[in-house]
Protein backbone atom coordinates (compact mmCIF):
# COMPACT_ATOMS: atom_id res chain seq x y z
CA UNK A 1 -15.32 4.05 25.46
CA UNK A 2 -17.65 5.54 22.99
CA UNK A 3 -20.98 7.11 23.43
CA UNK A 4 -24.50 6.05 22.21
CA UNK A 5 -24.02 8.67 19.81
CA UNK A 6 -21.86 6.42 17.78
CA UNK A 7 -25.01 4.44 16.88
CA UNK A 8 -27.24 5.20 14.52
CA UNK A 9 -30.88 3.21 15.10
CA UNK A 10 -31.78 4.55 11.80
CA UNK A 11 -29.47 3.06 9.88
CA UNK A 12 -29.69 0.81 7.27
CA UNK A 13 -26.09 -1.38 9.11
CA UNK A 14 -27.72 -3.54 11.90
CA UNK A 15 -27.23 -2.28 15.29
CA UNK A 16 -25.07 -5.01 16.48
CA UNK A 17 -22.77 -4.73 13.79
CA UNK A 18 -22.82 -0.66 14.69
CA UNK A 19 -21.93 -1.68 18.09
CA UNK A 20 -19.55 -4.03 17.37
CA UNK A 21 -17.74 -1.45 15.06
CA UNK A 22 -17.27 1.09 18.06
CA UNK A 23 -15.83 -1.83 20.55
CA UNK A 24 -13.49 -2.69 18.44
CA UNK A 25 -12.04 0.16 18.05
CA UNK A 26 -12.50 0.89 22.09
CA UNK A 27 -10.09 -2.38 22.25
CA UNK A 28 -7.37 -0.97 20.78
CA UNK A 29 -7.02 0.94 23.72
CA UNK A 30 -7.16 -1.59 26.35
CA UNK A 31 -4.07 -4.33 26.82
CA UNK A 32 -4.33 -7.98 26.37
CA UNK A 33 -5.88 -9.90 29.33
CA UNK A 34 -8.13 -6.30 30.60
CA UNK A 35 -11.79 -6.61 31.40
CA UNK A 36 -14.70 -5.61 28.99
CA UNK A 37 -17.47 -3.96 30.17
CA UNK A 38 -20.89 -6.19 31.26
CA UNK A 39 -23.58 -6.72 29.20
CA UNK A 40 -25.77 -5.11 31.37
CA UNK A 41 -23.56 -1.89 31.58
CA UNK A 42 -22.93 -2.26 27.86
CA UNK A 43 -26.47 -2.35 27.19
CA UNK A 44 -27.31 0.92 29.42
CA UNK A 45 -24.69 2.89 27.67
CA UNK A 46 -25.81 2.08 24.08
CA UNK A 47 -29.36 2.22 25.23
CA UNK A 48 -29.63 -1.16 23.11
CA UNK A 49 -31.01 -4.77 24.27
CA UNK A 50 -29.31 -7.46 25.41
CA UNK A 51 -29.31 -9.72 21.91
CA UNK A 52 -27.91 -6.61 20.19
CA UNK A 53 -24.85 -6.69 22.80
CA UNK A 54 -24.59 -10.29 22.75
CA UNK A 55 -24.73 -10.33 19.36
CA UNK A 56 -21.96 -7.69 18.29
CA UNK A 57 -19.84 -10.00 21.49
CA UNK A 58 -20.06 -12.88 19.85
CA UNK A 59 -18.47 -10.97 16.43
CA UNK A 60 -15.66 -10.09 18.40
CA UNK A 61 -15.14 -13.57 19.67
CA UNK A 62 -15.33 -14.46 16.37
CA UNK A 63 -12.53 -12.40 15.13
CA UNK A 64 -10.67 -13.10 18.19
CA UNK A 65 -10.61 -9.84 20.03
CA UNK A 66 -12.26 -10.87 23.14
CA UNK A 67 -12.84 -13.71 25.34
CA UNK A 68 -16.18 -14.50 27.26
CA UNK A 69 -16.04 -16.76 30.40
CA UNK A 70 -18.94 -17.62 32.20
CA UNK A 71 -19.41 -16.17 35.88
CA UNK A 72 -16.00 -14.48 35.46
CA UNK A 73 -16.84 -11.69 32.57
CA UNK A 74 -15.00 -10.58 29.14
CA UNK A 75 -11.98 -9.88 28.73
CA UNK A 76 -9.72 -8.49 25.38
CA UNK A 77 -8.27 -11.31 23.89
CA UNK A 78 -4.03 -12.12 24.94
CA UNK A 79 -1.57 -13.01 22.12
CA UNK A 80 -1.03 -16.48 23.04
CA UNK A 81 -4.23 -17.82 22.15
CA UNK A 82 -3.40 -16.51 18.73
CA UNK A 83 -1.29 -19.24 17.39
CA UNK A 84 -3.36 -21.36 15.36
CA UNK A 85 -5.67 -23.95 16.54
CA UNK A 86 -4.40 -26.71 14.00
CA UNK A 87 -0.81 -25.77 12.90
CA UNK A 88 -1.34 -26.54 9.35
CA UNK A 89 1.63 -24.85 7.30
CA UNK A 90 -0.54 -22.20 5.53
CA UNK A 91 0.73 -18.78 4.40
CA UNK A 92 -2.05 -16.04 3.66
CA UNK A 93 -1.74 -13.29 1.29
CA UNK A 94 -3.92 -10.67 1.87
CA UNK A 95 -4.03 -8.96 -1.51
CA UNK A 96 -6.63 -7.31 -4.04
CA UNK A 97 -5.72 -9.87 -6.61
CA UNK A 98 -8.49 -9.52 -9.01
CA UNK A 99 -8.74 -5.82 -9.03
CA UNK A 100 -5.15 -4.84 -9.03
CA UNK A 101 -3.37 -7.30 -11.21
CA UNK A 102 0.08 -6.57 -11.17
CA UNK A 103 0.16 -8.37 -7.77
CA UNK A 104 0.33 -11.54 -9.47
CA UNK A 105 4.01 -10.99 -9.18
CA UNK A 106 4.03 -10.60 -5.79
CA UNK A 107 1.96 -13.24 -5.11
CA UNK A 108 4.41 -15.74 -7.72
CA UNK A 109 7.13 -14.45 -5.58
CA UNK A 110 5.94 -15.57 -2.25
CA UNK A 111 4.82 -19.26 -3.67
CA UNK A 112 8.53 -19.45 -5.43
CA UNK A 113 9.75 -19.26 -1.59
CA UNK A 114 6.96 -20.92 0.35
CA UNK A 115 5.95 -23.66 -1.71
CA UNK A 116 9.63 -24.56 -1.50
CA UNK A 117 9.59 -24.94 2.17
CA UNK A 118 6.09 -26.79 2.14
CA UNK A 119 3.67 -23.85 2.76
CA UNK A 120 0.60 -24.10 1.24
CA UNK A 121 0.03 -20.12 -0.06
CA UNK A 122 -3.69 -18.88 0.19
CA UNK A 123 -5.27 -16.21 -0.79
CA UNK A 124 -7.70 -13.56 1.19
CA UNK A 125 -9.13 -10.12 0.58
CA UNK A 126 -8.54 -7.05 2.63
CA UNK A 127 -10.79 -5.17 4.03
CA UNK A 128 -12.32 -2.33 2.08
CA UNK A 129 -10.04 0.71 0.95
CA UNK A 130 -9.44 2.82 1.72
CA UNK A 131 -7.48 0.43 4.84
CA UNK A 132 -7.39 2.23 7.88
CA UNK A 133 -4.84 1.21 10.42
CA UNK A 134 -7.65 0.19 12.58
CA UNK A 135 -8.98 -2.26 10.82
CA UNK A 136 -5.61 -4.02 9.89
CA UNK A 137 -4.94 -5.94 13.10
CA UNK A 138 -8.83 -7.54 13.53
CA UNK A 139 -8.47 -8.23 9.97
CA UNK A 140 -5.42 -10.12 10.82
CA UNK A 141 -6.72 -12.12 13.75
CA UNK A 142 -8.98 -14.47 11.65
CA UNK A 143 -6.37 -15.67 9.11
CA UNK A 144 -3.47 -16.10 12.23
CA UNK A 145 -6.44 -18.71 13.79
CA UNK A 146 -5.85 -20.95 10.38
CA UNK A 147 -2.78 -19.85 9.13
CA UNK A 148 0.99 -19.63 10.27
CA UNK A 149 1.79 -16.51 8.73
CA UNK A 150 0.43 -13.93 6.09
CA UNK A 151 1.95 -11.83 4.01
CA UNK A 152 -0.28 -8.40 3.67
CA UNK A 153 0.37 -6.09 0.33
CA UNK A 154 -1.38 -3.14 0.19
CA UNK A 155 -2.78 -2.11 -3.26
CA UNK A 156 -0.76 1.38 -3.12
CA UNK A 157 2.20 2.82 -1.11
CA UNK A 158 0.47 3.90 2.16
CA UNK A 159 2.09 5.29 5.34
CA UNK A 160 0.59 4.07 8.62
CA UNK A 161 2.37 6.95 11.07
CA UNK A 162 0.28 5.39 14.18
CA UNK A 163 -0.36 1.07 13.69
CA UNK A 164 -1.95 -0.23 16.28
CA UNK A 165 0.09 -1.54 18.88
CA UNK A 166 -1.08 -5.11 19.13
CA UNK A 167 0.36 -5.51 15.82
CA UNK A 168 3.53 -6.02 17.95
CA UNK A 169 1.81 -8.93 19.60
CA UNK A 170 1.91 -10.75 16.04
CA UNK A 171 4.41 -9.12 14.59
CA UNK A 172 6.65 -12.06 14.28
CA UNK A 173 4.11 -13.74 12.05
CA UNK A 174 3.48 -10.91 9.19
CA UNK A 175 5.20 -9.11 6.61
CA UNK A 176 3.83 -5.73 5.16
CA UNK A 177 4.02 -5.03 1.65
CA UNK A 178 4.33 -1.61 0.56
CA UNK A 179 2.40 -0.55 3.59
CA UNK A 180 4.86 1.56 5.49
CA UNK A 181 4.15 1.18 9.52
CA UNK A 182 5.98 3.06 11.59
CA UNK A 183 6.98 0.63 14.05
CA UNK A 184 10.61 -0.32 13.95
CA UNK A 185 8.90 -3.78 15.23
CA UNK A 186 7.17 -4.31 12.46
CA UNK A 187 8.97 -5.90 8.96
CA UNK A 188 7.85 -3.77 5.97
CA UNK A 189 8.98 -4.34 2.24
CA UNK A 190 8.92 -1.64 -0.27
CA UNK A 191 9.66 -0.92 -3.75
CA UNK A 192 12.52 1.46 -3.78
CA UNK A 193 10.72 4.53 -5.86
CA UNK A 194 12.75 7.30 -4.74
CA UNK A 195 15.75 5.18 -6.18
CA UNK A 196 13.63 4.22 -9.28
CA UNK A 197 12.93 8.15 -9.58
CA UNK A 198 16.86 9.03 -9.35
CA UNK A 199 18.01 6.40 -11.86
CA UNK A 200 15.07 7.49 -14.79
CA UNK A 201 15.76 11.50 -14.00
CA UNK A 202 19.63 10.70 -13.96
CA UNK A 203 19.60 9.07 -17.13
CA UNK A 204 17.39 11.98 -18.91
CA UNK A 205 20.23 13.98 -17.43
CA UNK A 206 23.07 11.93 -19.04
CA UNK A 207 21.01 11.70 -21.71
CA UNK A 208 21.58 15.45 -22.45
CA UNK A 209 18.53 16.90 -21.75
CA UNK A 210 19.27 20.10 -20.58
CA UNK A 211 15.85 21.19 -18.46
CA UNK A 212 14.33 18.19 -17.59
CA UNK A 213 10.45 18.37 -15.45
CA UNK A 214 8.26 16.42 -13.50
CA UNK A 215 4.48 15.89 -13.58
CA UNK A 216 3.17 14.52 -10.39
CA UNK A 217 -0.42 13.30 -8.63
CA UNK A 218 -2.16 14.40 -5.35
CA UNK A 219 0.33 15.91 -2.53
CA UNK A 220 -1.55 12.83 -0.03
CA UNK A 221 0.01 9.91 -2.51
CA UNK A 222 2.85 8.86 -0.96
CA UNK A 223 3.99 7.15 -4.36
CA UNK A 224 3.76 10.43 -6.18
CA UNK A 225 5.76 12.13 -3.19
CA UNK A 226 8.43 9.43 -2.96
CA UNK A 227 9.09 9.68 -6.95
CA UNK A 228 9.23 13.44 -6.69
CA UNK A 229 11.72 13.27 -3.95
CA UNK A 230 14.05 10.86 -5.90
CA UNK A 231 13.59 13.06 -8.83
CA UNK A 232 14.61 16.44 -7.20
CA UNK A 233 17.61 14.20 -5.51
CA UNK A 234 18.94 13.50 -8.95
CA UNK A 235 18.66 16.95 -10.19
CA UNK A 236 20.56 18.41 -6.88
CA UNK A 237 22.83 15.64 -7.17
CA UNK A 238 23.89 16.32 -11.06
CA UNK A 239 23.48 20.23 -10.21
CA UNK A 240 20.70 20.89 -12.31
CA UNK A 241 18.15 23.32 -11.66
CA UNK A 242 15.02 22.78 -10.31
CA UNK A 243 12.72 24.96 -12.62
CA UNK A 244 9.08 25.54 -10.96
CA UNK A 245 7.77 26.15 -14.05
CA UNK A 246 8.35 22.79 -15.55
CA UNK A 247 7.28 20.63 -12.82
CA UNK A 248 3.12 20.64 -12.43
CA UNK A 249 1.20 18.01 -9.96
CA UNK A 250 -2.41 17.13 -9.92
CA UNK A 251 -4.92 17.38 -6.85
CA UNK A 252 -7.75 14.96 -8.61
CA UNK A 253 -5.10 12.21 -9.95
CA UNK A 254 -2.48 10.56 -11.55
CA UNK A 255 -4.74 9.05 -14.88
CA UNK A 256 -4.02 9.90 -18.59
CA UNK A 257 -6.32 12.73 -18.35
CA UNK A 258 -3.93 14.13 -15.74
CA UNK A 259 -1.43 13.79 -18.28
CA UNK A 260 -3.03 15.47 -20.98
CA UNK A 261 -4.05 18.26 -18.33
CA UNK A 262 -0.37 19.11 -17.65
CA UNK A 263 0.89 19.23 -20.93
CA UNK A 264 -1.76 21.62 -22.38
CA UNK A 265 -1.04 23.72 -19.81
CA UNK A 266 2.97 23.82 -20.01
CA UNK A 267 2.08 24.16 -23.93
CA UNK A 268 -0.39 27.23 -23.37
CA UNK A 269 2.68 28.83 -21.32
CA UNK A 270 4.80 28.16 -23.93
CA UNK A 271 7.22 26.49 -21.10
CA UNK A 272 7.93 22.86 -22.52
CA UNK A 273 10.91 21.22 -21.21
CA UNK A 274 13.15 19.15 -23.48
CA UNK A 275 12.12 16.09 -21.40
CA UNK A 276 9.45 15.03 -18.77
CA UNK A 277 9.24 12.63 -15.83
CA UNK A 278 5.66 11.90 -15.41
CA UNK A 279 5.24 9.82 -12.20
CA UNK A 280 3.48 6.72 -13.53
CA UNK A 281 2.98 5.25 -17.32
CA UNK A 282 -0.89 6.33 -17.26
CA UNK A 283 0.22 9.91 -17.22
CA UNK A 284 2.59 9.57 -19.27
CA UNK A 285 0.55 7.94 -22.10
CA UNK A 286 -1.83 11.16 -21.45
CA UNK A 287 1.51 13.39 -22.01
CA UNK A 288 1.92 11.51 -24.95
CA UNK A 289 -1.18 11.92 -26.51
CA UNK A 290 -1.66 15.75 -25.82
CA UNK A 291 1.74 16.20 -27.53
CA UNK A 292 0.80 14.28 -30.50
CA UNK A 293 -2.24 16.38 -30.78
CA UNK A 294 0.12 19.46 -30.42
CA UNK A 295 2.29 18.48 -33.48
CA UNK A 296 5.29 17.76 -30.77
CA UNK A 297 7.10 14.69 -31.55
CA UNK A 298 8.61 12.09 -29.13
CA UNK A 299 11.67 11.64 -28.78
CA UNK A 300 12.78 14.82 -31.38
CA UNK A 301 10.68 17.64 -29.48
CA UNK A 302 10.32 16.25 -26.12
CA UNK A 303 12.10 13.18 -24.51
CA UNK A 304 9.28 11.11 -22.32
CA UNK A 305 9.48 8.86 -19.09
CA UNK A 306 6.75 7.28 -16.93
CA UNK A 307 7.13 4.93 -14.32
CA UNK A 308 5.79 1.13 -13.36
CA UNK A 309 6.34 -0.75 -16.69
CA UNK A 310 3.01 -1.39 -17.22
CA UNK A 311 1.75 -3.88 -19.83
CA UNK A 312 1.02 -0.89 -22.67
CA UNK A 313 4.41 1.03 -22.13
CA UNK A 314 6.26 -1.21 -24.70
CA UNK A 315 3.70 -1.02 -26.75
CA UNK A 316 3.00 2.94 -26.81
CA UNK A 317 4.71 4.68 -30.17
CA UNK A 318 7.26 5.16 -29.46
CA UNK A 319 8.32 2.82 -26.77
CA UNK A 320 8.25 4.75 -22.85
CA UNK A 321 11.21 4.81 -21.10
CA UNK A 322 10.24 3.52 -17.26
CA UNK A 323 10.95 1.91 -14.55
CA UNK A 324 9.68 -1.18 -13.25
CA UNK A 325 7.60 -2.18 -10.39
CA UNK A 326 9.58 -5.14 -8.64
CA UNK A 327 6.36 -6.98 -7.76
CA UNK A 328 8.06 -10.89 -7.82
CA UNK A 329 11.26 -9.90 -5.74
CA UNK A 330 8.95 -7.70 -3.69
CA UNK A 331 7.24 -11.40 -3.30
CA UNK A 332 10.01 -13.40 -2.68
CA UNK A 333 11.43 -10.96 0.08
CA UNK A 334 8.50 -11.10 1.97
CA UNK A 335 8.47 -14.34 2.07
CA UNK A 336 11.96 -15.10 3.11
CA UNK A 337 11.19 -12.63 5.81
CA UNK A 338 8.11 -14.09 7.04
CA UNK A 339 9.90 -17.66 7.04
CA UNK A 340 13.09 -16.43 8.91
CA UNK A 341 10.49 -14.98 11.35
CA UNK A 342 8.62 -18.14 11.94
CA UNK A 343 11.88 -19.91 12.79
CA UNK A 344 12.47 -17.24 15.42
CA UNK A 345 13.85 -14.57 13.74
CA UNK A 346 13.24 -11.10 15.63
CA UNK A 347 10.80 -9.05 13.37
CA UNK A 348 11.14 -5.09 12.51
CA UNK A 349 12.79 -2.99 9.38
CA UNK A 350 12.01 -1.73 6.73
CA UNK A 351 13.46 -3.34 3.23
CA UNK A 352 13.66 -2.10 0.01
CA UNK A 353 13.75 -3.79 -3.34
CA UNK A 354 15.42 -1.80 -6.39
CA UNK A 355 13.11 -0.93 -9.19
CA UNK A 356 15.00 -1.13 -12.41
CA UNK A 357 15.47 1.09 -15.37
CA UNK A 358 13.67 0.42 -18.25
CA UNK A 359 15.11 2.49 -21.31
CA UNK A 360 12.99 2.49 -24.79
CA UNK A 361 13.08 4.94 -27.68
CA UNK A 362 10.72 7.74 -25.42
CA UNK A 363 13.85 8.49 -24.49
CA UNK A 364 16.43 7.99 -26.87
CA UNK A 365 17.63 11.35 -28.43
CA UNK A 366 17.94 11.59 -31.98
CA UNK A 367 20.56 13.12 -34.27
């Protein structure tokens, strides 16, 4: 358990919430059904007062953590008094709809399946990002009181190398969406971008392009790793060098600035390859405007690819080559999942959806 050094009595955050932040993650340690601490005892190690304990309790009642009898004690909360209270047929999608659009798709995807087998599908927000994997499963708790299932996508490709393990508790009752846990107990869906990377780099290849580069984002985004990897598979796999020189990454981003960042500075080293991979359309479109500024032409001078389809890549000049982000099959997987798990399905994999090549003039050579 955590010291009264975890609490800050200056702080702006009320104590009780303070408190209640450092028991919950305490509980993570502790197995269903084991005692919590006294009031009293809580109260003497926080040096707080007893409303302030009772108060940060009653939070974690709330969210379903813990369990208060009276004369007996508290005790962390067991998986069986998870299951909802009145089993309406509700699905949840935890997703950051209005700030991340594209998950419309995904979210299309998992009414297509649910509201086909009489699920009503309803929304909720995640917690704050960045989403630590501690704050996933008390996040979860609330929404499995009303809700038979929910369907959580994460608003990037994130690796979780140590979930909590009382996710496995409700495991049979949520799908992750490109949230990678590493818990062959939990189900995970994910679009396949180490295959979308290996289809756009092998059809530069076949393309003709004879040195062909990549322009990546911070080493810590696991999208920007993944698409590197796929790209550096299709380049071993058609026996094509991997040149150093052509491939640059970005510690700050993947934006259009990033873009225009990396091609200045393969165009200052005079060391511009006859086509580029940049790992998503917003870089690319930064590529695309540094070269423009640089008298280079596209496709004629230098061939151009991105990645995620986003709404301006058809409508860039010319057209960008890319590959697109399966968002309403990523949908409709997770919900078939999630249903064949509420009929008693055992839980766990991983599953990957393809993300399809998207060829446009970017790309196209010319004669």
């Amino acid at each position: 358990m955590a010291t009264a050094k975890s609490l800050e009595k200056n702080s702006a955050e009320p104590m009780y919430r303070q408190l209640a932040d450092v028991l919950r993650s305490a509980l993570a340690d502790l197995p269903p059904g084991a005692p919590v601490e006294g009031d009293r005892a809580l109260c003497a190690r926080f040096g707080v007062s007893q409303p302030v304990v009772r108060s940060a309790l009653k939070l974690l009642v709330d969210e379903g953590l813990i369990r208060r009898t009276r004369s007996k004690g508290t005790f962390v909360e067991t998986p069986s008094r998870l299951r909802p209270r009145a089993r309406g047929k509700g699905i949840a999608v935890v997703t950051l709809l209005e700030s991340f659009r594209p998950h419309i798709g995904a979210v299309a995807g998992v009414r297509d399946v649910m509201v086909g087998q009489n699920y009503e599908v309803v929304l909720s927000e995640p917690p704050p990002y960045p989403v630590t994997a501690e704050a996933i499963y008390p996040s979860l708790l609330p929404l499995l009181e009303r809700y038979e299932g929910v369907v959580w996508i994460s608003s990037i490709l994130q690796e979780y190398p140590r979930p909590d393990r009382r996710l496995r508790d409700i495991a049979a009752r949520v799908v992750f969406v490109n949230a990678v846990m590493r818990d062959e107990k939990l189900t995970c869906c994910m679009a396949d971008y180490a295959g979308g990377a290996f289809a756009v780099t092998t059809h530069l290849i076949e393309a003709g392009y004879r040195t062909i580069g990549f322009l990546g984002g911070p080493a810590d985004r696991m999208s920007s790793a993944v698409r590197r990897e796929g790209f550096e598979a299709a380049m071993r796999a058609h026996a094509k060098s991997l040149r150093p020189e052509y491939c640059r990454f970005d510690a700050a981003d993947m934006a259009a600035d990033s873009g225009r960042r990396h091609i200045a500075a393969l165009l200052a080293a005079k060391r511009v390859p006859e086509a580029l991979f940049a790992v998503n359309d917003e870089m690319a479109a930064g590529v695309l405007d540094g070269l423009r500024g640089a008298g280079r032409r596209v496709p004629h001078d230098v061939a151009l690819a991105g990645f995620d389809d986003s709404p301006t890549a058809a409508h860039l000049l010319p057209a960008l080559t890319t590959v697109r982000q399966p968002y309403p099959e990523l949908g409709r997987l997770a919900a078939s999942l999630l249903a064949d798990q509420l009929a008693g399905q055992a839980p766990g994999g991983k599953h990957y959806v393809p993300c399809p090549l998207v060829v446009r003039a970017s790309t196209l050579r010319t004669t």
